[in-house]
C-alpha atoms as a PDB file:
ATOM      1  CA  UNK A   1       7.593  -1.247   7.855  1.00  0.00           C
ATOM      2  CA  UNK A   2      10.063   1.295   7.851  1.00  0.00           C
ATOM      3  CA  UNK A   3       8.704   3.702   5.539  1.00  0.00           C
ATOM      4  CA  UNK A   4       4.928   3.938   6.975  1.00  0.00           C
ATOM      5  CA  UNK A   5       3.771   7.238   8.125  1.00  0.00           C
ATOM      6  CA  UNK A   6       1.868   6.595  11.727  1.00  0.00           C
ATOM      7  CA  UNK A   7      -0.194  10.135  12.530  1.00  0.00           C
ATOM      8  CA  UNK A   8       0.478  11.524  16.174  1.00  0.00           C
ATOM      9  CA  UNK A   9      -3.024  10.458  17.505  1.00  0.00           C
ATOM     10  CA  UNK A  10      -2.369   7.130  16.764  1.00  0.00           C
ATOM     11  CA  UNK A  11      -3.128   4.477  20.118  1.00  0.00           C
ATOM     12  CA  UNK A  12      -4.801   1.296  18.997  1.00  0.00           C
ATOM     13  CA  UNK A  13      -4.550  -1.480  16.243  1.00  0.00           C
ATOM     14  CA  UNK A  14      -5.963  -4.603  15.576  1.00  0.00           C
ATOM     15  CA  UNK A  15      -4.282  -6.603  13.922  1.00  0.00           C
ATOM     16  CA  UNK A  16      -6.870  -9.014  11.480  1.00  0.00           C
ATOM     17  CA  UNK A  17      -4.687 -10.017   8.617  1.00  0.00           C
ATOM     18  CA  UNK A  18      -2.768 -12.693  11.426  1.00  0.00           C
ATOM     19  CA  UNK A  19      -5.792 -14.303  11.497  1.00  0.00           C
ATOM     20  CA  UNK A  20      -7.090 -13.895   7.915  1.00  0.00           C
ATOM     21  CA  UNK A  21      -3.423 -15.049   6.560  1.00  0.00           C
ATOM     22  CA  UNK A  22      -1.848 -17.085   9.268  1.00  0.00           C
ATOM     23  CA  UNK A  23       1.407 -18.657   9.207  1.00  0.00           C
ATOM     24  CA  UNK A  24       0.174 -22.121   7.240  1.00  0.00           C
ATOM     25  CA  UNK A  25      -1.359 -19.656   4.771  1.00  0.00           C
ATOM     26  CA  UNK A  26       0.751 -16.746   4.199  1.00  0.00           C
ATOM     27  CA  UNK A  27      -0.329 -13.930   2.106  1.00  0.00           C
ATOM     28  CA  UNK A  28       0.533 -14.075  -1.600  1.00  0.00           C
ATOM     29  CA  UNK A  29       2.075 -11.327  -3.193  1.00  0.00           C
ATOM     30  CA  UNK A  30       1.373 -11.703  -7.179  1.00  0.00           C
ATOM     31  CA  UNK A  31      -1.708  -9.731  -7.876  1.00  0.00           C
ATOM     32  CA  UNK A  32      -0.889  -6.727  -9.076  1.00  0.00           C
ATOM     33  CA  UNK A  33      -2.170  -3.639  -7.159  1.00  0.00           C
ATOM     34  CA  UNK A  34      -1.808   0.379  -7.167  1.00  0.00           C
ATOM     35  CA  UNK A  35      -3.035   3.369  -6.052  1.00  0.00           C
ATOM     36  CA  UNK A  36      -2.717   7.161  -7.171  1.00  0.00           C
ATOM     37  CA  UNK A  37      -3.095  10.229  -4.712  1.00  0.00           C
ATOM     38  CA  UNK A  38      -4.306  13.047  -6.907  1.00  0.00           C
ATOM     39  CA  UNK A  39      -3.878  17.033  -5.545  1.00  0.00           C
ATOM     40  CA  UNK A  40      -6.518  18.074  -3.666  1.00  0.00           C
ATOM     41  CA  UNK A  41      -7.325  20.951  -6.339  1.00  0.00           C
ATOM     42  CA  UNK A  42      -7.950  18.422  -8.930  1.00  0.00           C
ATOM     43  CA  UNK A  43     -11.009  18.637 -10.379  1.00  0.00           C
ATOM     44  CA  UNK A  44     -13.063  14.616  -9.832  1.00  0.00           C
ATOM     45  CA  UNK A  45     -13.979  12.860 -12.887  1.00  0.00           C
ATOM     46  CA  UNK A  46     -17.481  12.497 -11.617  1.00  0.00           C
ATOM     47  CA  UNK A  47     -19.700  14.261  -9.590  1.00  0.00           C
ATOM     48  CA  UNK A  48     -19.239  13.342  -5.935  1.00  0.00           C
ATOM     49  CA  UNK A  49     -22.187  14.764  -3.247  1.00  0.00           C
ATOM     50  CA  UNK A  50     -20.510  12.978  -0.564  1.00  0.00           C
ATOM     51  CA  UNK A  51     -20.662  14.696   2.540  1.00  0.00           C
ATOM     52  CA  UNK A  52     -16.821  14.398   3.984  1.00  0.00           C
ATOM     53  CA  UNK A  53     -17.492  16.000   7.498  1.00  0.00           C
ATOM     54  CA  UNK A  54     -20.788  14.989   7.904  1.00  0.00           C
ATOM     55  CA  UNK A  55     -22.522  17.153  11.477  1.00  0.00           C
ATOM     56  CA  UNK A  56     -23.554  13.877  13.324  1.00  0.00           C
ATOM     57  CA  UNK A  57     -19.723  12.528  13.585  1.00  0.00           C
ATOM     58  CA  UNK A  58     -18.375  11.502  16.649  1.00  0.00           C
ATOM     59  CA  UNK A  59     -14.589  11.618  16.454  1.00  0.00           C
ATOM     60  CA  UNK A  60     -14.203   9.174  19.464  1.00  0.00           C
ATOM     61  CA  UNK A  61     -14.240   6.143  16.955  1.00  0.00           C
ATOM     62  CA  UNK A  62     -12.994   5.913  13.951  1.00  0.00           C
ATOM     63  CA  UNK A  63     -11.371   3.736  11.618  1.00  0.00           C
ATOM     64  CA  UNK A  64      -8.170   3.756   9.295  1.00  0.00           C
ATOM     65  CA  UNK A  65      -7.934   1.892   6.379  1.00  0.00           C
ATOM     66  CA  UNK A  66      -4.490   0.908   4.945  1.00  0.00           C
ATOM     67  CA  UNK A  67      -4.141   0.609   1.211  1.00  0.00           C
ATOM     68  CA  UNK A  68      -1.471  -1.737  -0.187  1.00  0.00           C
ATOM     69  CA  UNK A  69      -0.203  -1.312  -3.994  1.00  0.00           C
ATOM     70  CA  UNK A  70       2.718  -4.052  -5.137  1.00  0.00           C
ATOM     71  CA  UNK A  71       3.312  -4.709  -8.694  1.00  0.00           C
ATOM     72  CA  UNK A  72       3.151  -8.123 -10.443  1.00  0.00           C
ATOM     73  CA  UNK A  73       5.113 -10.824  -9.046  1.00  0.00           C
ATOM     74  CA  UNK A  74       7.140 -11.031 -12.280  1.00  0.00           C
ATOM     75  CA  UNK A  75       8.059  -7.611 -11.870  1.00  0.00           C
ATOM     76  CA  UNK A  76       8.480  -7.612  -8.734  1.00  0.00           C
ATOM     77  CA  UNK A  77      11.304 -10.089  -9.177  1.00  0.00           C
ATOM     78  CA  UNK A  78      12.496  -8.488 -11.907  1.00  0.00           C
ATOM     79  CA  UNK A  79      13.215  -5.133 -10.677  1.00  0.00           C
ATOM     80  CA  UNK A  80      14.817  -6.838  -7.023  1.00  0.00           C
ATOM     81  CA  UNK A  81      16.108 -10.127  -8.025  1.00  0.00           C
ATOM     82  CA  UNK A  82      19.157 -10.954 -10.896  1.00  0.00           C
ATOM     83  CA  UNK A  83      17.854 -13.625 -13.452  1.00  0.00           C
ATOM     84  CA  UNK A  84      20.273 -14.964 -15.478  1.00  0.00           C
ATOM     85  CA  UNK A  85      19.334 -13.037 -18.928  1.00  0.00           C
ATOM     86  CA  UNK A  86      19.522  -9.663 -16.980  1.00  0.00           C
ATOM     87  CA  UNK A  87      22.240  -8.078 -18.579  1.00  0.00           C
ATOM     88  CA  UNK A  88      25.079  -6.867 -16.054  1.00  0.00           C
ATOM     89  CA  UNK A  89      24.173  -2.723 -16.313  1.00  0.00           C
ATOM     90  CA  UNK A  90      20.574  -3.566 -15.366  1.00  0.00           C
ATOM     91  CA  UNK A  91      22.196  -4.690 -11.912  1.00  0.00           C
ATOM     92  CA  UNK A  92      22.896  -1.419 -11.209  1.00  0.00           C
ATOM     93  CA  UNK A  93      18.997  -0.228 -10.894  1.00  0.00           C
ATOM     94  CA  UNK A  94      17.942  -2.990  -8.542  1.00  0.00           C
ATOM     95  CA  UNK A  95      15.296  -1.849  -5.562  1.00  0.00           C
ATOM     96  CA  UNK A  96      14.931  -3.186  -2.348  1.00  0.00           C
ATOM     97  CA  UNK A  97      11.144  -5.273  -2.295  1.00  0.00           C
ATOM     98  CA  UNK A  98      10.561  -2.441   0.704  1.00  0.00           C
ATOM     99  CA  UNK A  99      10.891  -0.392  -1.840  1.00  0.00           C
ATOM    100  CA  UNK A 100       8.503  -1.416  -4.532  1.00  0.00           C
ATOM    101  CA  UNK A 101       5.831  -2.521  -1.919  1.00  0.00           C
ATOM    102  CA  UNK A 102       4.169   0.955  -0.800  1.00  0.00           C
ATOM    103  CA  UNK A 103       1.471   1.690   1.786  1.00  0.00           C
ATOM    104  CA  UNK A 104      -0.930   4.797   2.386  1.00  0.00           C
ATOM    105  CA  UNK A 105      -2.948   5.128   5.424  1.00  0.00           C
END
């Protein structure tokens, strides 16, 4: 994926989803997903006590988690694809699927 940020430390991945969704079973886009990244200064909804650097870490393992957002699969095809009612201006506004399917690490 072209557009995915990969931080400097970066040196291992495993790679589950191949096994989870292999190639007799490929992974369905049509559920609608999303995500929002809100400023840091924003105030949270609801009290949070989580401790976010707790003392006892050990920084020599960890684990990233990659979030996925896509919209609909109607939509999806609808803002990529030309359907035969789609009037000849709305052409013009067409996104690459790369381009509607994001990622955040």
């Amino acid at each position: 994926y072209a557009n995915m940020y990969v931080p400097s430390d970066f040196f291992h991945a495993r790679f589950c989803w191949t096994g989870a969704f292999p190639l007799h079973r490929a992974f369905q886009i049509g559920n609608p997903s999303s995500f929002h990244i809100m400023h840091k200064e924003v105030e949270p909804l609801e009290k949070n006590d989580t401790v976010l650097e707790p003392p006892d870490a050990d920084h020599l393992y960890s684990a990233k988690v990659m979030l996925m957002a896509c919209p609909s699969a109607d939509e999806l095809y609808h803002r990529s694809c030309a359907l035969a009612e789609d009037a000849s201006d709305v052409r013009e506004t067409f996104q690459h699927p790369t381009r509607l399917i994001q990622f955040l690490v």
